[in-house]
Each structure stands twice: as C-alpha cells, then as structure tokens.
Protein backbone atom coordinates (compact mmCIF):
# COMPACT_ATOMS: atom_id res chain seq x y z
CA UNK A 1 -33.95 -48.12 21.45
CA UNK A 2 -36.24 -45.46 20.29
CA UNK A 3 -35.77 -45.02 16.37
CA UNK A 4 -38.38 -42.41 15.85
CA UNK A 5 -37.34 -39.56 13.64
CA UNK A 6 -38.56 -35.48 13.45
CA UNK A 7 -40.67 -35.12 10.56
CA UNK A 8 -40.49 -31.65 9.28
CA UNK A 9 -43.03 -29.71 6.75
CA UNK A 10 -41.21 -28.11 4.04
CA UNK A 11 -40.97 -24.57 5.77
CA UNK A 12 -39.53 -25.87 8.76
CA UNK A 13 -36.68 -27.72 6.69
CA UNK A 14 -35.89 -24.92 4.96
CA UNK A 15 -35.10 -22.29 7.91
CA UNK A 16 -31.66 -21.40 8.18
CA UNK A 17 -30.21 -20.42 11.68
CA UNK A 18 -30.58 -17.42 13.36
CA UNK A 19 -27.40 -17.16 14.58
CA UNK A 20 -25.84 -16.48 10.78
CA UNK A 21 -22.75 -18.60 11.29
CA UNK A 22 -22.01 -18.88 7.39
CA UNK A 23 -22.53 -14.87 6.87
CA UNK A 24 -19.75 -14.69 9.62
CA UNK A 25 -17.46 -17.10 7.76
CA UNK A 26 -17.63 -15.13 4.64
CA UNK A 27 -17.09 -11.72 6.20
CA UNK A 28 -14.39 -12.73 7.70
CA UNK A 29 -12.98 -14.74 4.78
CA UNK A 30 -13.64 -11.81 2.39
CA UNK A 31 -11.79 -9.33 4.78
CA UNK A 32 -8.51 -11.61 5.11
CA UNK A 33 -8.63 -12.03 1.26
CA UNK A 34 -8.68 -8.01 0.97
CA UNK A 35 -6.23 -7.66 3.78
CA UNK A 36 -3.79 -9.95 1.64
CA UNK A 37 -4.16 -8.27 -1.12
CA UNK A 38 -3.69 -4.96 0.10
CA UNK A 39 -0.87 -6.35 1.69
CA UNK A 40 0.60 -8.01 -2.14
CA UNK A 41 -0.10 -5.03 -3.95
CA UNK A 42 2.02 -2.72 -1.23
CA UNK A 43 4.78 -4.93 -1.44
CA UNK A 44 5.20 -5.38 -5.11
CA UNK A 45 3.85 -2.20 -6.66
CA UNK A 46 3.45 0.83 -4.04
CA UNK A 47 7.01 0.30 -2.21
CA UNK A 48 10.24 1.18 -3.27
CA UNK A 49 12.30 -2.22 -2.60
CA UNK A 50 14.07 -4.10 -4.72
CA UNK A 51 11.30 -6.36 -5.38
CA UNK A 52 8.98 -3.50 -6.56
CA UNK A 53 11.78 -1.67 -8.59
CA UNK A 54 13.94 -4.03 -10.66
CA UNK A 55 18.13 -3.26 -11.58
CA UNK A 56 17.52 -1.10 -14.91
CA UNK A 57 18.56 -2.74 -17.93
CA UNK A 58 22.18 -1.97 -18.52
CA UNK A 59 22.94 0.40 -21.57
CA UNK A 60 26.58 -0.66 -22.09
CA UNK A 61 27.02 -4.48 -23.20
CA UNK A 62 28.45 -6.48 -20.53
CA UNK A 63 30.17 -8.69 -23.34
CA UNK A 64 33.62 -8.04 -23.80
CA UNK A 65 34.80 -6.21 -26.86
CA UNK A 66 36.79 -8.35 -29.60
C-alpha cells in the first residue's frame, strides 16, 4: 500500500478551479430566488384575484338590530 501524500506549496493549495462550479451554483440560485419572487409579488400585489384584493369592509353592521 502506497501511503504517500501530494504536498502542495501554499499557492498551489489555494487555486480554485477553473471550471467555476460554485459561480454557476449561485447564478443559478440567485435567478430562481428572483424568478420566485417575481412570481410572489405578481400573485399577491400586481393581479386582480381575490388573494390580491380582499372583500371590502362592510359599511352596514352585520349584527342584527335590537
């Protein structure tokens, strides 16, 4: 069995990789996130359903009179 290890000088450890995989992850991460809030803020504030635009308060009282 051949336990011999890669020594590295500082510079080499420190590299990252060329092929960017984390830059990837957060551009694509960041562009769901705006995606679903695009997609929030259309259905609660820029439609007009009934989630957007509550019943108006009533301006008669609904209690029975005495």
């Amino acid at each position: 069995m051949n336990d011999r290890q890669e020594v590295l000088s500082t510079t080499e450890a420190r590299q990252g990789s060329p092929r960017r995989l984390n830059l990837r992850v957060l551009g694509v991460s960041l562009l769901i996130a705006l995606v679903a809030a695009g997609g929030l803020y259309t259905v609660f504030y820029a439609g007009n359903t009934s989630i957007s635009t509550p019943d108006p308060a009533p301006t008669q009282p609904t209690a029975p009179g005495p």
